[in-house]
PDB file of N, CA and C in Angstrom:
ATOM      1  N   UNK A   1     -21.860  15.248  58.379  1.00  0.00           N
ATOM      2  CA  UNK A   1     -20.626  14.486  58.552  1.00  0.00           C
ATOM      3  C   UNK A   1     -20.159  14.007  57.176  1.00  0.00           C
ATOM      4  N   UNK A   2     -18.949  13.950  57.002  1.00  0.00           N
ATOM      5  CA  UNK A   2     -18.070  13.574  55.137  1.00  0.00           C
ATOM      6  C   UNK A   2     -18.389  12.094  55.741  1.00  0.00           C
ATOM      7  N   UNK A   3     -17.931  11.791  54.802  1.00  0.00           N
ATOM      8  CA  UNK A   3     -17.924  10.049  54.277  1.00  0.00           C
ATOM      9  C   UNK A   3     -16.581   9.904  55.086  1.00  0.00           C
ATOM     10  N   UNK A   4     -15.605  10.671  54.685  1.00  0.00           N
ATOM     11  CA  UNK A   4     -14.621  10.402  55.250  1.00  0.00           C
ATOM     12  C   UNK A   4     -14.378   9.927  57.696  1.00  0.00           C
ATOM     13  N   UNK A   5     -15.282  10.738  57.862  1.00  0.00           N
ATOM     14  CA  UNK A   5     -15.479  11.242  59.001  1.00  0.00           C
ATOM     15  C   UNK A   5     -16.683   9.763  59.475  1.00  0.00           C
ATOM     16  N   UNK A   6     -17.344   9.747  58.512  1.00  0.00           N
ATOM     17  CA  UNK A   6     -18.420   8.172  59.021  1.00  0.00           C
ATOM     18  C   UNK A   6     -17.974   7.059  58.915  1.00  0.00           C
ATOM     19  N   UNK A   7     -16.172   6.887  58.590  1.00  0.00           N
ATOM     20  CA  UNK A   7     -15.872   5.692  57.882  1.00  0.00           C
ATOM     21  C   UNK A   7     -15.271   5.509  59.038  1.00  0.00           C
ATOM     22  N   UNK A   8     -14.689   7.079  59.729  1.00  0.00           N
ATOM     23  CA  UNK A   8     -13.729   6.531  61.174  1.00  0.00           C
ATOM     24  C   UNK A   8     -14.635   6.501  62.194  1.00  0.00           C
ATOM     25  N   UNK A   9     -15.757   7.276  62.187  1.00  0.00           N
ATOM     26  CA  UNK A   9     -17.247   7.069  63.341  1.00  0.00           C
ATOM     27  C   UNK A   9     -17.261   5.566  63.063  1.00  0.00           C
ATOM     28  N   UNK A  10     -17.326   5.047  62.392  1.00  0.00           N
ATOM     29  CA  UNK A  10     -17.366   3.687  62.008  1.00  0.00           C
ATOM     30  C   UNK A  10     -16.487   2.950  62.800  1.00  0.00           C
ATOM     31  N   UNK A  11     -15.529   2.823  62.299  1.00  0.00           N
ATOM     32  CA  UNK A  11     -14.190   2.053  62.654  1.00  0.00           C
ATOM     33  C   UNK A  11     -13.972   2.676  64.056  1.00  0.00           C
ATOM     34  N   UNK A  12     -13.745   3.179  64.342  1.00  0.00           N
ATOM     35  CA  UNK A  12     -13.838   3.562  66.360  1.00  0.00           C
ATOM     36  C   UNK A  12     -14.625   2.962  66.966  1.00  0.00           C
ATOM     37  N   UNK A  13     -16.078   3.352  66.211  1.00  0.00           N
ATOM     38  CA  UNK A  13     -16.724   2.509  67.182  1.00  0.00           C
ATOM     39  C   UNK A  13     -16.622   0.794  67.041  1.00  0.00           C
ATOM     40  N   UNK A  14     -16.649  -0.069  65.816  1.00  0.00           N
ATOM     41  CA  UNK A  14     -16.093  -1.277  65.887  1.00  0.00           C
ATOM     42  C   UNK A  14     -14.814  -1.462  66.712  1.00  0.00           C
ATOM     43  N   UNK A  15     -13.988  -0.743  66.538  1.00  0.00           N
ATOM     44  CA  UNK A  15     -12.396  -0.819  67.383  1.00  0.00           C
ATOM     45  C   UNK A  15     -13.413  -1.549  69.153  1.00  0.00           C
ATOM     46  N   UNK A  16     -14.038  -0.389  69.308  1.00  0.00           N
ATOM     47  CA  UNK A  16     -13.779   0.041  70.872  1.00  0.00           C
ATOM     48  C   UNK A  16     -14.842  -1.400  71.021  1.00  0.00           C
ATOM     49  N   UNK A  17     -15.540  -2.045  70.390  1.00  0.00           N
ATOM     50  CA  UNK A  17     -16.825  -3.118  70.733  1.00  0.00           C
ATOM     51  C   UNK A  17     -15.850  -4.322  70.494  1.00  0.00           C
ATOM     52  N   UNK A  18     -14.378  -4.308  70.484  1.00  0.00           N
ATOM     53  CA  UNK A  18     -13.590  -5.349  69.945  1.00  0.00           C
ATOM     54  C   UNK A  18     -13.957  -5.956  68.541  1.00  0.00           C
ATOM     55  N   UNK A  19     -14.738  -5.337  67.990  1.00  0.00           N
ATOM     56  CA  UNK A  19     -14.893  -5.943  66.279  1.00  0.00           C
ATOM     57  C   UNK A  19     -13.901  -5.403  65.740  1.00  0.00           C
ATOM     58  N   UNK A  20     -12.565  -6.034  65.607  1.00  0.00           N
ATOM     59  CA  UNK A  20     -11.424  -5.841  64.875  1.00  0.00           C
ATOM     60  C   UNK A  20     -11.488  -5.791  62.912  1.00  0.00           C
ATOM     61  N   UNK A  21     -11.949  -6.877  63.179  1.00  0.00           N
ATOM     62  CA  UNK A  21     -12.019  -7.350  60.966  1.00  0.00           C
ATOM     63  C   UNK A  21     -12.813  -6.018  60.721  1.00  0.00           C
ATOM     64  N   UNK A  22     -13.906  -5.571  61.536  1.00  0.00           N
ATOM     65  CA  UNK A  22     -14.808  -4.786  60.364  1.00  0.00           C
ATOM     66  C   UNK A  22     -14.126  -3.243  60.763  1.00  0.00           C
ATOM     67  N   UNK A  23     -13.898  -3.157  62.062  1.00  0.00           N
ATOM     68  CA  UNK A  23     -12.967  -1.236  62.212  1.00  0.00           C
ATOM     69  C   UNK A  23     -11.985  -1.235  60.959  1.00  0.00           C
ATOM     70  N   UNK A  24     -10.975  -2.732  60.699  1.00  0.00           N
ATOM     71  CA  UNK A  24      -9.964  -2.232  59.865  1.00  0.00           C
ATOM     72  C   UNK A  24     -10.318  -2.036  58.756  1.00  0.00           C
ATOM     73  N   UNK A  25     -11.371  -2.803  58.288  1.00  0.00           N
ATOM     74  CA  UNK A  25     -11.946  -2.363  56.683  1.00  0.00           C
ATOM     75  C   UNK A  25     -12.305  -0.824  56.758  1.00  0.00           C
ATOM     76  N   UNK A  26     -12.909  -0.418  57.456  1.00  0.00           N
ATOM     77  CA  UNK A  26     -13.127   0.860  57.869  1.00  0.00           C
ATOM     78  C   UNK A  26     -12.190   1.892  58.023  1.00  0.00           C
ATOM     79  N   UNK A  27     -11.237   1.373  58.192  1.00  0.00           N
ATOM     80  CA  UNK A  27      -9.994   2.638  58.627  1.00  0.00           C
ATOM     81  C   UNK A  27      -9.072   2.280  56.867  1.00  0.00           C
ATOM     82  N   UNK A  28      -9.122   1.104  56.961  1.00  0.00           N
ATOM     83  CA  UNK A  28      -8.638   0.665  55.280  1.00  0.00           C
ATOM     84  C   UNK A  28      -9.594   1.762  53.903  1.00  0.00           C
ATOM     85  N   UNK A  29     -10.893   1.731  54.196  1.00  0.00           N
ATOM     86  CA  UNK A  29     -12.083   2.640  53.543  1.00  0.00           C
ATOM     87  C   UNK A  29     -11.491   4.464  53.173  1.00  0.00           C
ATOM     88  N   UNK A  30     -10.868   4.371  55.114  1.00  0.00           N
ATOM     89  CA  UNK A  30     -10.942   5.922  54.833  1.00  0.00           C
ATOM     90  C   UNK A  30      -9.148   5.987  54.422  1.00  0.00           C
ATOM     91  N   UNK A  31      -8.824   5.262  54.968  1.00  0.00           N
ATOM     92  CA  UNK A  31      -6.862   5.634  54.270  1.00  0.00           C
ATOM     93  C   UNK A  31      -7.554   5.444  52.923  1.00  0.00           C
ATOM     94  N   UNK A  32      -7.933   5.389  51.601  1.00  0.00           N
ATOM     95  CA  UNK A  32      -8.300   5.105  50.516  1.00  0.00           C
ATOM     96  C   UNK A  32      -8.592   6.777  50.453  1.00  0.00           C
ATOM     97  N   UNK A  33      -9.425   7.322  50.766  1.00  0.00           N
ATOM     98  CA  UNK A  33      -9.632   8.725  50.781  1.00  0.00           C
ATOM     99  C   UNK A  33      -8.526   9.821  51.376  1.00  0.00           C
ATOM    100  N   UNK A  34      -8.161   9.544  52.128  1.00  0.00           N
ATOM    101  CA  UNK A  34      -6.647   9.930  52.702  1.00  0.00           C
ATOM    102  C   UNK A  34      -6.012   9.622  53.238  1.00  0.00           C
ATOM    103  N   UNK A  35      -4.547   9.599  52.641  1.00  0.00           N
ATOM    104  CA  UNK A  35      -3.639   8.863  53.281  1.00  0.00           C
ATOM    105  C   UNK A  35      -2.576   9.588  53.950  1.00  0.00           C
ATOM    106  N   UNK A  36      -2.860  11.112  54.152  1.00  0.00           N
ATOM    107  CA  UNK A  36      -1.983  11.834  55.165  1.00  0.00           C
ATOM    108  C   UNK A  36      -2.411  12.397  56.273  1.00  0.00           C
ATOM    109  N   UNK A  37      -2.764  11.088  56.762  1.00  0.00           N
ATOM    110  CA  UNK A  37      -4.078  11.866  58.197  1.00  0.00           C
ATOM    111  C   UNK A  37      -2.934  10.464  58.813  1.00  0.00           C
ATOM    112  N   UNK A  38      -2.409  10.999  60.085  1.00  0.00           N
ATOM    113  CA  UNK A  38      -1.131  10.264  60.491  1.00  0.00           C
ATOM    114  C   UNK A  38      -2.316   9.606  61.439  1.00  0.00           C
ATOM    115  N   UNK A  39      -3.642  10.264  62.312  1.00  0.00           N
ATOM    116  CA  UNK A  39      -4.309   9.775  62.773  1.00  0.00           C
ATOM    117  C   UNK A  39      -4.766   8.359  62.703  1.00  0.00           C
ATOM    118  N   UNK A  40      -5.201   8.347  61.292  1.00  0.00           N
ATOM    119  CA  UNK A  40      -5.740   7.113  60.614  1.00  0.00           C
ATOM    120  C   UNK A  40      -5.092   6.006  60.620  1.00  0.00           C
ATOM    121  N   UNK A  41      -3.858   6.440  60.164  1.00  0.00           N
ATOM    122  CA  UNK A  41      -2.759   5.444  60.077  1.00  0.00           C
ATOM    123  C   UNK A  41      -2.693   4.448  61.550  1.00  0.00           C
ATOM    124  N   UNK A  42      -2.601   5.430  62.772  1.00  0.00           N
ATOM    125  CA  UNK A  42      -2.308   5.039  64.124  1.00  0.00           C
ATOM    126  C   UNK A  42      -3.384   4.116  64.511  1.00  0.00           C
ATOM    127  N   UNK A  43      -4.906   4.166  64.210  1.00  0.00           N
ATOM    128  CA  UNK A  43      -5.806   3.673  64.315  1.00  0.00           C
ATOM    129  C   UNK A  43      -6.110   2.293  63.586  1.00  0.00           C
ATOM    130  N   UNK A  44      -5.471   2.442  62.087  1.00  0.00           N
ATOM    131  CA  UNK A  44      -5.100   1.196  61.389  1.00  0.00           C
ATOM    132  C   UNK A  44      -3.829   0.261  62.165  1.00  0.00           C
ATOM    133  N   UNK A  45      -3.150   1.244  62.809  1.00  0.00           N
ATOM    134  CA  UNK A  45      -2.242   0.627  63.984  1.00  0.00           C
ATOM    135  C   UNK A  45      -2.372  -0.555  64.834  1.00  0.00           C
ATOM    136  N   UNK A  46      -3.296   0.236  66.010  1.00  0.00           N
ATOM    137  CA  UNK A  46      -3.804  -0.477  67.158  1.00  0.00           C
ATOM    138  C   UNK A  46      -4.690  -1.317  66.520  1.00  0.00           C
ATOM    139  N   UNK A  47      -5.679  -1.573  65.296  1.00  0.00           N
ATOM    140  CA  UNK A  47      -6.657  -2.506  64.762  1.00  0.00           C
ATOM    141  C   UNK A  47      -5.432  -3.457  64.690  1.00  0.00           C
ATOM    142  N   UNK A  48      -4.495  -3.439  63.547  1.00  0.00           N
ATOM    143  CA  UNK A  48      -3.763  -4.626  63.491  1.00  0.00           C
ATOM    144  C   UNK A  48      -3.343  -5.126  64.528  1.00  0.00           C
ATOM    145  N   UNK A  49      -2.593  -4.511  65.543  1.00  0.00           N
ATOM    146  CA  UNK A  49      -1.679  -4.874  66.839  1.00  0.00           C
ATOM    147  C   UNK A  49      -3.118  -5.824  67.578  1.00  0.00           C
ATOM    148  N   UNK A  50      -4.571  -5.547  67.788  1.00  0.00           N
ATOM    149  CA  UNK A  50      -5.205  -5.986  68.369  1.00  0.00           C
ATOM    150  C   UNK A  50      -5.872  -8.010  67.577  1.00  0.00           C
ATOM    151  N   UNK A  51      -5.088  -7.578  66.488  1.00  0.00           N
ATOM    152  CA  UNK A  51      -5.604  -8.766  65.188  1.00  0.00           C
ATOM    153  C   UNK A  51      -4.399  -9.830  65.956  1.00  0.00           C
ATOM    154  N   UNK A  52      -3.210  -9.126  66.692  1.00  0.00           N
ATOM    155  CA  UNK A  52      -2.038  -9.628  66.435  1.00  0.00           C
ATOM    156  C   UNK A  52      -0.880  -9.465  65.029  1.00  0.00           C
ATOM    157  N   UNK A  53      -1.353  -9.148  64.375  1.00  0.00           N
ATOM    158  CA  UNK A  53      -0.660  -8.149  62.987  1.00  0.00           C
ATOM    159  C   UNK A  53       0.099  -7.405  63.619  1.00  0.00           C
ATOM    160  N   UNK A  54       1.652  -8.203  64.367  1.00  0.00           N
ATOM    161  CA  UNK A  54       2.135  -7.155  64.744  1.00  0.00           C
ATOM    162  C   UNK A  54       3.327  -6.388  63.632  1.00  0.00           C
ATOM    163  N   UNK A  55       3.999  -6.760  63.281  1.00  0.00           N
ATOM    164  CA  UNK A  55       4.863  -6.085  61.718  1.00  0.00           C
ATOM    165  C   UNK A  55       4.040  -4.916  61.275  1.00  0.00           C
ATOM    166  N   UNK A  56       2.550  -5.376  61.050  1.00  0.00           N
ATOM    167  CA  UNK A  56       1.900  -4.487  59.868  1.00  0.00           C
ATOM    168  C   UNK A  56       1.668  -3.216  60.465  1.00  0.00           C
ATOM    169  N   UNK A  57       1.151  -3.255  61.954  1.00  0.00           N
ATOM    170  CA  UNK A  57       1.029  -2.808  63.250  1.00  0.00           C
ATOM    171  C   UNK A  57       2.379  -1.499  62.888  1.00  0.00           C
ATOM    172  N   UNK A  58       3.403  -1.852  63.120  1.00  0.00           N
ATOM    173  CA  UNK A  58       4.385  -1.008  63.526  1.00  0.00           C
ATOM    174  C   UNK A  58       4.734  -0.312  62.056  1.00  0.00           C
ATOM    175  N   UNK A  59       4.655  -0.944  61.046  1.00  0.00           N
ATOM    176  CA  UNK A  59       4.457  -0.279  59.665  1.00  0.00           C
ATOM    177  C   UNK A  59       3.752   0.711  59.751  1.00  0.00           C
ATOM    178  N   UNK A  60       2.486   0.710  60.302  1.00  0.00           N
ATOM    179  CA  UNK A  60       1.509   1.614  60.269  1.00  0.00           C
ATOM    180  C   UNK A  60       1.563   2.765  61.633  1.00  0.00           C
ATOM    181  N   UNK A  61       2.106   2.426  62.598  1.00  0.00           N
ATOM    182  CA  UNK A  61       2.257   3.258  63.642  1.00  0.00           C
ATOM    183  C   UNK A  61       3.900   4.223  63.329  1.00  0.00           C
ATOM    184  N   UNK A  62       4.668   3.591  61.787  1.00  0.00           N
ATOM    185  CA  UNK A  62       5.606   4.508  61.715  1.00  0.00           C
ATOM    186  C   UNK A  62       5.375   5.497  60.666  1.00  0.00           C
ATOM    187  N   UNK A  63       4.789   5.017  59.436  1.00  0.00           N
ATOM    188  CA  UNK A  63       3.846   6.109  58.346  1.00  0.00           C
ATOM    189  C   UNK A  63       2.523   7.170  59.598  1.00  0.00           C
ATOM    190  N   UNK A  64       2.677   6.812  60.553  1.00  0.00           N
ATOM    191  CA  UNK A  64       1.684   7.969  60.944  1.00  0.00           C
ATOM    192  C   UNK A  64       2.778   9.384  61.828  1.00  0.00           C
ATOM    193  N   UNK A  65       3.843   8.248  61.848  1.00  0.00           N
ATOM    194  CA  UNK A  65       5.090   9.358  62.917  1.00  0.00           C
ATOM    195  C   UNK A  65       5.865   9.533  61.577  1.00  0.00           C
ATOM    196  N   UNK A  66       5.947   9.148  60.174  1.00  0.00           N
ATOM    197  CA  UNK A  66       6.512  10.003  59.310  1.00  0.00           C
ATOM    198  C   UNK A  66       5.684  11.356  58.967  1.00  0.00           C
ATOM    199  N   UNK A  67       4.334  11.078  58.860  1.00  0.00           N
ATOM    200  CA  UNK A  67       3.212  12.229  58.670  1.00  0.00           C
ATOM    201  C   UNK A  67       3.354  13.407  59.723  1.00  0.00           C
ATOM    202  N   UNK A  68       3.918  12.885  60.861  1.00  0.00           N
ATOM    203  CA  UNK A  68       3.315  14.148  61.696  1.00  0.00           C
ATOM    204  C   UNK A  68       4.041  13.239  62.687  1.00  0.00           C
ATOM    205  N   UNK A  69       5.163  13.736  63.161  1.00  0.00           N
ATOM    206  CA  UNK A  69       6.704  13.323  64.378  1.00  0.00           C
ATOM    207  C   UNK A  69       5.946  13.856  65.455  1.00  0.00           C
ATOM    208  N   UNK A  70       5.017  14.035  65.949  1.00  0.00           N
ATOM    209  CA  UNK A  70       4.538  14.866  67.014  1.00  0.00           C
ATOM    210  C   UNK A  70       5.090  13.937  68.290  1.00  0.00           C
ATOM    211  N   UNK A  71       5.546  12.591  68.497  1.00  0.00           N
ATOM    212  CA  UNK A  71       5.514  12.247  69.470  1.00  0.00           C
ATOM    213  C   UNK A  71       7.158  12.259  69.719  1.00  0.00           C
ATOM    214  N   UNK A  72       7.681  13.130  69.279  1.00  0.00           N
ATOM    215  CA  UNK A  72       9.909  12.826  69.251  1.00  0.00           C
ATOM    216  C   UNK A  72       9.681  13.904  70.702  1.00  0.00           C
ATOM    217  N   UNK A  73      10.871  13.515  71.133  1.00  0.00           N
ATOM    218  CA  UNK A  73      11.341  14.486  72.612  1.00  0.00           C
ATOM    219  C   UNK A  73      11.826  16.016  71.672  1.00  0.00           C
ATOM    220  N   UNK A  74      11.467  16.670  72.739  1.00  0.00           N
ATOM    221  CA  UNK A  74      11.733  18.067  72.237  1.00  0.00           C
ATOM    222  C   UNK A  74      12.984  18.201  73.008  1.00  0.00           C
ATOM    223  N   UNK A  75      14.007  19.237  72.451  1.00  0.00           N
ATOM    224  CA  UNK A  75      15.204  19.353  73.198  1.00  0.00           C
ATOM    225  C   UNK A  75      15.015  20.811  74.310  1.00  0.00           C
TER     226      UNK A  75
END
């Protein structure tokens, strides 16, 4: 497993045990290593939104839909 890949094994699993402070350092860890993984971003998302960080929250849930629009209606 990359470093990159143990930082979000990391931070998921804090997310999902409600340990908010330590997933986001974790997802903060791996955006540091990459920052065009729209994934990451979304995950740094829901950590803030769950902090109540809601602004930073939607900052971060829109840099992951600039990376990768996957969620727009198709015509």
């Amino acid at each position: 497993m990359s470093e990159i890949e143990e930082l979000i094994s990391q931070g998921k699993s804090f997310l999902e045990d409600g340990n908010f402070d330590d997933a986001l350092g974790f997802f903060e860890q791996a955006l540091l290593l990459n920052q065009d993984d729209p994934d990451l971003w979304n995950y740094k998302g829901i950590t803030l939104r769950s902090l109540g960080r809601y602004e930073e929250a939607m900052d971060c849930f829109n840099k992951s839909l600039q990376i990768d629009p996957r969620d727009r209606y198709s015509s």
